[in-house]
N, C-alpha and C. Protein backbone atom coordinates (compact mmCIF):
# COMPACT_ATOMS: atom_id res chain seq x y z
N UNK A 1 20.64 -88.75 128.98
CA UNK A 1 21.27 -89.63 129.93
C UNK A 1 22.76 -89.76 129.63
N UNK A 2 22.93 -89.84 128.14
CA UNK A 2 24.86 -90.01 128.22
C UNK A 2 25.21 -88.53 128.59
N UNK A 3 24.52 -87.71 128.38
CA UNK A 3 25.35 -86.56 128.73
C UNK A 3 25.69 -86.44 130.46
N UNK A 4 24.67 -86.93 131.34
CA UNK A 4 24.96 -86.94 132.82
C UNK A 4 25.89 -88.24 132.83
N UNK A 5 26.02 -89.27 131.64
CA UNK A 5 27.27 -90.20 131.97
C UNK A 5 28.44 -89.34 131.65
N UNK A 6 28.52 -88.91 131.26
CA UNK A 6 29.91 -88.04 130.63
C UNK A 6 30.24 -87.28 131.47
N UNK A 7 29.47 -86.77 131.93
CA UNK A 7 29.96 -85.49 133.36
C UNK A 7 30.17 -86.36 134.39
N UNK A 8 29.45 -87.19 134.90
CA UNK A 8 30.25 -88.24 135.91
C UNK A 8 31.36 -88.70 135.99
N UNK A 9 31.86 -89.29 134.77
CA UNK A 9 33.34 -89.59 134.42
C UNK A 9 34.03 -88.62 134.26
N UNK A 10 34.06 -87.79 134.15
CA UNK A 10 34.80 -86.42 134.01
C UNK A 10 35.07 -86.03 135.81
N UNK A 11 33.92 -85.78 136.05
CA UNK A 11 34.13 -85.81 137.83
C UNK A 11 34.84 -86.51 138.23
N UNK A 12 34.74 -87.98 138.17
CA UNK A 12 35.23 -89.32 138.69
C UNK A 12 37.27 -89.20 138.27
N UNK A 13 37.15 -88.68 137.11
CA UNK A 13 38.59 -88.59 136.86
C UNK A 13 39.15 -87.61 137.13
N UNK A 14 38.58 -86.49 138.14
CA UNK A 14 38.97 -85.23 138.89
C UNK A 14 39.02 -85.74 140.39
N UNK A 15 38.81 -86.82 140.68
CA UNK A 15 38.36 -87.66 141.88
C UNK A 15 37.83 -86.37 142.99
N UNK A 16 36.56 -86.06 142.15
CA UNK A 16 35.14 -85.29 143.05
C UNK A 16 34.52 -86.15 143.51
N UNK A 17 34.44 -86.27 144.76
CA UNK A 17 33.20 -87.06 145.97
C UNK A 17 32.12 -86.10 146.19
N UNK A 18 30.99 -86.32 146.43
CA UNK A 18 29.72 -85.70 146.06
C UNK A 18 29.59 -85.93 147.83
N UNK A 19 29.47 -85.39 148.68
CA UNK A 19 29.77 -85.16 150.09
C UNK A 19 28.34 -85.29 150.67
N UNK A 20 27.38 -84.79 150.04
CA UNK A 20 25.76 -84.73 150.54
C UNK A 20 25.19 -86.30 150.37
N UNK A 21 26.39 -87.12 149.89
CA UNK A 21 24.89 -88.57 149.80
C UNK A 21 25.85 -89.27 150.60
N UNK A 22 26.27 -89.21 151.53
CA UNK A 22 27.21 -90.53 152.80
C UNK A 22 26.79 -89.69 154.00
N UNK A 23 25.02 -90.30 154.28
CA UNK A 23 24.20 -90.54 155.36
C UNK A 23 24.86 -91.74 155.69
N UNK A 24 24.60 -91.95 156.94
CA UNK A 24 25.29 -92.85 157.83
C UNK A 24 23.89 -93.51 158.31
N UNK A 25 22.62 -92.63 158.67
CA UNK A 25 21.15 -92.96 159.77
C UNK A 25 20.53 -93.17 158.79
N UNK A 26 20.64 -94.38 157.71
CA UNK A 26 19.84 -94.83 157.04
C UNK A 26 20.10 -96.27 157.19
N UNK A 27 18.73 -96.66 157.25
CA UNK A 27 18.84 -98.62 157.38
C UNK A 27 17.76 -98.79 156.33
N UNK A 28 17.88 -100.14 155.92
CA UNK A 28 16.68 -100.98 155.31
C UNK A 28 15.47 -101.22 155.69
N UNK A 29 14.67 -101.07 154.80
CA UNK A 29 12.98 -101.43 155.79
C UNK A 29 13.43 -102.69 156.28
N UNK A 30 12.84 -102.50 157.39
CA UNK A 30 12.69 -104.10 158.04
C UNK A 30 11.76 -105.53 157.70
N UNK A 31 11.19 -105.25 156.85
CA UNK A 31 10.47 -105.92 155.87
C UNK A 31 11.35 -106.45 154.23
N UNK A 32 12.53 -105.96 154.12
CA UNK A 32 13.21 -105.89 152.79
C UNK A 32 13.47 -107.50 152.61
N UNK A 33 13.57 -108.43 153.65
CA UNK A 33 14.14 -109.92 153.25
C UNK A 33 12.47 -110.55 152.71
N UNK A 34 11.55 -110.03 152.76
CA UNK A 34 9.87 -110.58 152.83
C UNK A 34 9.82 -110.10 151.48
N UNK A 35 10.25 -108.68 150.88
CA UNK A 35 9.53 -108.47 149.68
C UNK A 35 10.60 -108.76 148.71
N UNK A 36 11.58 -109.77 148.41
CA UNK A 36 12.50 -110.05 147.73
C UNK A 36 11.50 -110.92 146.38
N UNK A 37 10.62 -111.80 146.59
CA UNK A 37 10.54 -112.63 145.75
C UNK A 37 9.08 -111.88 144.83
N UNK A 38 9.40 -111.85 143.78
CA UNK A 38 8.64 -110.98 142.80
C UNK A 38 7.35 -111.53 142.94
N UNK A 39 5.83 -110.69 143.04
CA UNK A 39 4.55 -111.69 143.20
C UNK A 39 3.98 -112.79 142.36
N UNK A 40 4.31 -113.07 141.06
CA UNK A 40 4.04 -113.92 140.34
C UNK A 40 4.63 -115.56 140.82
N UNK A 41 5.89 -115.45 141.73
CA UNK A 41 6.27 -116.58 142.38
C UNK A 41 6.02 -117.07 143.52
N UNK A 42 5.60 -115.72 144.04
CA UNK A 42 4.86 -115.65 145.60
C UNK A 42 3.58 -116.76 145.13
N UNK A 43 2.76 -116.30 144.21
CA UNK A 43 1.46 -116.99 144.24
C UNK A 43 1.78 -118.53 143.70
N UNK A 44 3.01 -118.85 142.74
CA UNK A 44 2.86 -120.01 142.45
C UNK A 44 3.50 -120.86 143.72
N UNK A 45 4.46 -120.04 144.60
CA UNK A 45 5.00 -121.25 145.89
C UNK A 45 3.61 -121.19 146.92
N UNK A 46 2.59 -120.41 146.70
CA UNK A 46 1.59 -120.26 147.69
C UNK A 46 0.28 -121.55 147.67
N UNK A 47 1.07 -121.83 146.13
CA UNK A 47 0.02 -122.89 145.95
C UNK A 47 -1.21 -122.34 144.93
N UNK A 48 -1.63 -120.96 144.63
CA UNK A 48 -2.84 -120.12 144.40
C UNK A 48 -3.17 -120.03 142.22
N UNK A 49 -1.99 -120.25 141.86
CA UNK A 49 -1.76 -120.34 140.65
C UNK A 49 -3.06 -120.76 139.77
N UNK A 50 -3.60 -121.72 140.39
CA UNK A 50 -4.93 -122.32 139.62
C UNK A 50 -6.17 -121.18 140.11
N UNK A 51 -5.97 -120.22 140.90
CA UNK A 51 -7.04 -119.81 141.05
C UNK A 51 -7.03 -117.92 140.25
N UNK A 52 -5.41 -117.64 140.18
CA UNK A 52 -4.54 -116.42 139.10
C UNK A 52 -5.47 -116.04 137.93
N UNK A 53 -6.79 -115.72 137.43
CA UNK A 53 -6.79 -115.33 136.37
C UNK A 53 -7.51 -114.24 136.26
N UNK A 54 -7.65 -114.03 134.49
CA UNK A 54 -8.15 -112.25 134.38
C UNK A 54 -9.73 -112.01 134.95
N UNK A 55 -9.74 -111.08 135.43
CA UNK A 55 -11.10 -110.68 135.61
C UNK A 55 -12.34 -110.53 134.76
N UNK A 56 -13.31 -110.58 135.19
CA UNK A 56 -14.09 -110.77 134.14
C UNK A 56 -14.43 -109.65 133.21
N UNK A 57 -15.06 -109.84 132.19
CA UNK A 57 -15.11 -108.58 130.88
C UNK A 57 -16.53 -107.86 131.98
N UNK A 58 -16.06 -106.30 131.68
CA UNK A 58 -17.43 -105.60 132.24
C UNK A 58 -18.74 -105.55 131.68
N UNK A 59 -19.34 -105.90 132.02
CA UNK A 59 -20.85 -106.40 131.93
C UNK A 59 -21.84 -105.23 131.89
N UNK A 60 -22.07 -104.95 130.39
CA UNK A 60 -22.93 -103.49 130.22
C UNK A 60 -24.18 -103.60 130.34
N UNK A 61 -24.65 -104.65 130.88
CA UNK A 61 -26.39 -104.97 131.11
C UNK A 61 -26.70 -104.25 132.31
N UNK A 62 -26.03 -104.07 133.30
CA UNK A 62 -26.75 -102.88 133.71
C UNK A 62 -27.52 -103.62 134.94
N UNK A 63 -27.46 -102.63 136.20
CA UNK A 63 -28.76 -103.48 136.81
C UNK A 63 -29.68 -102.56 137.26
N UNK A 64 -31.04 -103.08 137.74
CA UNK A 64 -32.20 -102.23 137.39
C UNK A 64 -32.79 -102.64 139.00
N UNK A 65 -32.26 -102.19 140.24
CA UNK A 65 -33.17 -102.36 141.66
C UNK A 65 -34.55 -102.17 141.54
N UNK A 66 -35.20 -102.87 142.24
CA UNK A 66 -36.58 -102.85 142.70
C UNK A 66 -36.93 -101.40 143.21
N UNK A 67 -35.75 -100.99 144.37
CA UNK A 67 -36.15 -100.29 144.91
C UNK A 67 -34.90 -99.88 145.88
N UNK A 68 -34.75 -98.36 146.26
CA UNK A 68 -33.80 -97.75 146.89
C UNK A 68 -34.00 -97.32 148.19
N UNK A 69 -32.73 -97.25 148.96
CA UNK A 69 -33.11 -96.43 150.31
C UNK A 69 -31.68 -95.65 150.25
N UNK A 70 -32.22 -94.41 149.93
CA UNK A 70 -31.04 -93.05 150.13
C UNK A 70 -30.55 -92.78 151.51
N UNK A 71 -29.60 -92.96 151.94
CA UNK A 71 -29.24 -92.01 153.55
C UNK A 71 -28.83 -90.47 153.20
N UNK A 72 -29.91 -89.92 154.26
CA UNK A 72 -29.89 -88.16 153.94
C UNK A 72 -28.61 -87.37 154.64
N UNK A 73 -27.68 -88.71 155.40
CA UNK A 73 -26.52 -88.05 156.10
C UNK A 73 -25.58 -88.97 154.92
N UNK A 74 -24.63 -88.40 154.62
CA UNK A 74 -23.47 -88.95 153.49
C UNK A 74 -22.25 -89.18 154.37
N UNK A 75 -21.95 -88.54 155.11
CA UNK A 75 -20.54 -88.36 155.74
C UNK A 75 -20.55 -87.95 157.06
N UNK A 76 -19.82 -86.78 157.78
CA UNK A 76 -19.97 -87.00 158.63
C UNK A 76 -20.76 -85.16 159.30
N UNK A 77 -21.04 -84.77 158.36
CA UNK A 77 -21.53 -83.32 157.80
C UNK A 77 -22.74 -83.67 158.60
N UNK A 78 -23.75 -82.94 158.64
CA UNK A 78 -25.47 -82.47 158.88
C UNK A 78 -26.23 -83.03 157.27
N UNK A 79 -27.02 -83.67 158.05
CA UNK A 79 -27.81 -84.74 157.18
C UNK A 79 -28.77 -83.95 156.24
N UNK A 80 -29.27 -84.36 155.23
CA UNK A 80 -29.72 -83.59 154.49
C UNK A 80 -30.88 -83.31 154.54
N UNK A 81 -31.77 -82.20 154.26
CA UNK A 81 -33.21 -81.99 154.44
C UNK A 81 -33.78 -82.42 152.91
N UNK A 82 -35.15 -83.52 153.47
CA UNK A 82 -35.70 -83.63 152.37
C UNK A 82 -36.39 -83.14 151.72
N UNK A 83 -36.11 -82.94 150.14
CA UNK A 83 -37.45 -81.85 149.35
C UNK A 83 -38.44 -82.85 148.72
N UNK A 84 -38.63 -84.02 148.80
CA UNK A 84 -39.29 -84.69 148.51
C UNK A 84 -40.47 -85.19 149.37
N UNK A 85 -41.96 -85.80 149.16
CA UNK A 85 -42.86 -85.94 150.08
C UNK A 85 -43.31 -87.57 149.51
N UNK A 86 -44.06 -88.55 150.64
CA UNK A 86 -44.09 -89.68 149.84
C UNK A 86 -44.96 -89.55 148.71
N UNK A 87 -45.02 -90.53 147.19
CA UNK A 87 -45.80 -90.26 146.58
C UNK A 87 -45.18 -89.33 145.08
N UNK A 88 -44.12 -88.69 145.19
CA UNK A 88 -43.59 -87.78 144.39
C UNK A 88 -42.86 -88.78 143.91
N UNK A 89 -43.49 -88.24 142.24
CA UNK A 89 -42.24 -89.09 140.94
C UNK A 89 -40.78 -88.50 140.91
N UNK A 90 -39.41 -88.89 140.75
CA UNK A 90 -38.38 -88.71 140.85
C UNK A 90 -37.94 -89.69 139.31
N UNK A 91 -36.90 -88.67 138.93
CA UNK A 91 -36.06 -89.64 137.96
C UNK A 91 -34.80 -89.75 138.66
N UNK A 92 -33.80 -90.31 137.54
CA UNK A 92 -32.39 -90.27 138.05
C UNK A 92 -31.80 -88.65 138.10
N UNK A 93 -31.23 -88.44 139.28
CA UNK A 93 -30.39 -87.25 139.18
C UNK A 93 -31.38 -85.95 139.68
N UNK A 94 -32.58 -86.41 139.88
CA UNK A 94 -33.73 -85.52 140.87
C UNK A 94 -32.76 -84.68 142.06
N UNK A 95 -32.51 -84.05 142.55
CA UNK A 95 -32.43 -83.46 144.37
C UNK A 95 -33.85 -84.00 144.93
N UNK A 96 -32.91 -84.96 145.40
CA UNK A 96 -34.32 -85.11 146.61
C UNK A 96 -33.88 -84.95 148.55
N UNK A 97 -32.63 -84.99 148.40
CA UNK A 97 -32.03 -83.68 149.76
C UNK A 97 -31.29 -82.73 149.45
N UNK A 98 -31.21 -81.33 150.72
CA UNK A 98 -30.45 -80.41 150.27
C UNK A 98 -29.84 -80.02 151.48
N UNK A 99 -28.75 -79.40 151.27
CA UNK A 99 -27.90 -79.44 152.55
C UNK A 99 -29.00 -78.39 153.18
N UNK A 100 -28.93 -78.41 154.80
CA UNK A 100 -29.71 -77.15 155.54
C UNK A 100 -28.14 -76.04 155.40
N UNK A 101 -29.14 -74.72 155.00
CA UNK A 101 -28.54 -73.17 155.79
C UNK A 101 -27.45 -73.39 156.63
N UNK A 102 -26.68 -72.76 156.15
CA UNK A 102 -24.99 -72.50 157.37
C UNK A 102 -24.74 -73.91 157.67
N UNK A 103 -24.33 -74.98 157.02
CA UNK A 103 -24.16 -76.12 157.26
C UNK A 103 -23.17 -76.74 156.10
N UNK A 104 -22.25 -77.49 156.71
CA UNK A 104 -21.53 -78.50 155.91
C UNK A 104 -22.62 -79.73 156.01
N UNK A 105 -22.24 -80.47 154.33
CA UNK A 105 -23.30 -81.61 154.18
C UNK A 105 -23.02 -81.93 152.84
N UNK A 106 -23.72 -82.84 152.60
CA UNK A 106 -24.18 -83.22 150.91
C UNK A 106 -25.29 -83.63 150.43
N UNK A 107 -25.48 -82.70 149.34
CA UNK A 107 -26.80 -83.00 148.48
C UNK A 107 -27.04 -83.96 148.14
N UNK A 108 -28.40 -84.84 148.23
CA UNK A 108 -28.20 -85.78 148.14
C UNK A 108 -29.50 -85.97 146.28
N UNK A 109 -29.20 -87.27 145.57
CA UNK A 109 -30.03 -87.03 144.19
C UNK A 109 -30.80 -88.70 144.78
N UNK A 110 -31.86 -88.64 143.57
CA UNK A 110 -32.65 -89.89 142.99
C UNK A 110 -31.53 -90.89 142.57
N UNK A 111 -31.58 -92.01 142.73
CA UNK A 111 -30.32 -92.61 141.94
C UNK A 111 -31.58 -93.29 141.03
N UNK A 112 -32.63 -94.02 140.78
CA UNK A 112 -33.49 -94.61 140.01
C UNK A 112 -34.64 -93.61 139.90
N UNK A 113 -35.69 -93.82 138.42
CA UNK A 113 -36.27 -93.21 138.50
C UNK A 113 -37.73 -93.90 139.01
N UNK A 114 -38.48 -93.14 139.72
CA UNK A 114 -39.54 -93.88 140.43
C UNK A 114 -40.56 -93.09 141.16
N UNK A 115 -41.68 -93.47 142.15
CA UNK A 115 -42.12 -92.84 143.24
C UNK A 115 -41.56 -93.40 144.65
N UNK A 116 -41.35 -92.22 145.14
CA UNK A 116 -41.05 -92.05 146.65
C UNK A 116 -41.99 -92.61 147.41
N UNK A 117 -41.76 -93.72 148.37
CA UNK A 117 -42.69 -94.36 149.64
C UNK A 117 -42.28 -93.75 150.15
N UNK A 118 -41.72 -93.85 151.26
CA UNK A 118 -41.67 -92.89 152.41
C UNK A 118 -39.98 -92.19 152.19
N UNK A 119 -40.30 -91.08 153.51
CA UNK A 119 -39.53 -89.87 154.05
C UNK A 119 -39.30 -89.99 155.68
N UNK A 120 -37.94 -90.26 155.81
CA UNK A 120 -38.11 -89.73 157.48
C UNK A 120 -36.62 -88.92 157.67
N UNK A 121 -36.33 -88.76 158.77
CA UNK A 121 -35.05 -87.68 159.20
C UNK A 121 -33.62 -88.35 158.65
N UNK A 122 -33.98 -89.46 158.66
CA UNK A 122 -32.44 -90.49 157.88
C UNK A 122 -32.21 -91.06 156.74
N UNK A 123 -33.53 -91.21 156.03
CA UNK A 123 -33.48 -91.46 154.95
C UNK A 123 -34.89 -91.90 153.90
N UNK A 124 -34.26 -92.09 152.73
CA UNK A 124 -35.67 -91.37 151.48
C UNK A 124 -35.60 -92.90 150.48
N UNK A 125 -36.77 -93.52 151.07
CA UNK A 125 -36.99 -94.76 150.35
C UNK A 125 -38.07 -94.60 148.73
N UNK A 126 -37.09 -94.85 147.95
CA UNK A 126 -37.85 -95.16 146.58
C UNK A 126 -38.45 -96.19 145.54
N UNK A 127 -39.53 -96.34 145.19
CA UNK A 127 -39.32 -97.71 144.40
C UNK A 127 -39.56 -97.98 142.90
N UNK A 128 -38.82 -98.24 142.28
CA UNK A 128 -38.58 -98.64 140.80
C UNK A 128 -40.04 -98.12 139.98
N UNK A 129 -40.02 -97.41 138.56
CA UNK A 129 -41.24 -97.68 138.05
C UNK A 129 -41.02 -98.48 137.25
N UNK A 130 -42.22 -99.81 136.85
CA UNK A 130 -42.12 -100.62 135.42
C UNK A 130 -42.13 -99.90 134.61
N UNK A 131 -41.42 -100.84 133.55
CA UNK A 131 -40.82 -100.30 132.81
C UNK A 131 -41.37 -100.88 131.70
């Protein structure tokens, strides 16, 4: 950084004008008088100050659903064909859709491990095994 100060002043005392930065069709966001006041003051003139604090510590307990319902369409692709039938044990991370032939889509997995109740064209309901 002192070395680009040093060449500046050196310029500056050759009185070099740098010709490429005096745009004229530049304005201020029109929003610039709104975002002046830094957010920590925003929230205390807002009144919100008592409500400002850290988030909570992440919570490694984990949660354990009863029971799932997968959608076999993810996006906006061709929905997925199911390889699963009701009745079939699944763990986590199973394929239980697969994209169809010549098709954009997404595979879809088990997110719990369990047996499959039902199967239909939209989606693949599972339910928890005890544990």
């Amino acid at each position: 950084m002192s070395y680009y100060v040093a060449i500046k002043k050196e310029l500056r005392a050759q009185s070099w004008v740098n010709d490429r930065h005096k745009r004229s069709d530049l304005q201020p966001h029109p929003m610039r008088d709104y975002r002046l006041v830094p957010t920590h003051r925003l929230i205390a003139r807002l009144g919100l100050t008592e409500w400002e604090e850290q988030a909570c510590p992440f919570d490694e307990a984990g949660y354990s659903p009863e029971k799932v319902s997968i959608p076999l369409q993810q996006h906006l692709g061709a929905p997925a064909r199911p390889l699963v039938s009701p009745g079939d044990r699944v763990t986590v991370g199973d394929p239980v859709g697969a994209i169809p032939e010549g098709k954009l889509g997404a595979a879809v997995h088990a997110s719990i491990r369990g047996r499959v109740t039902a199967v239909s064209d939209t989606r693949i309901d599972i339910q928890a095994e005890v544990q």
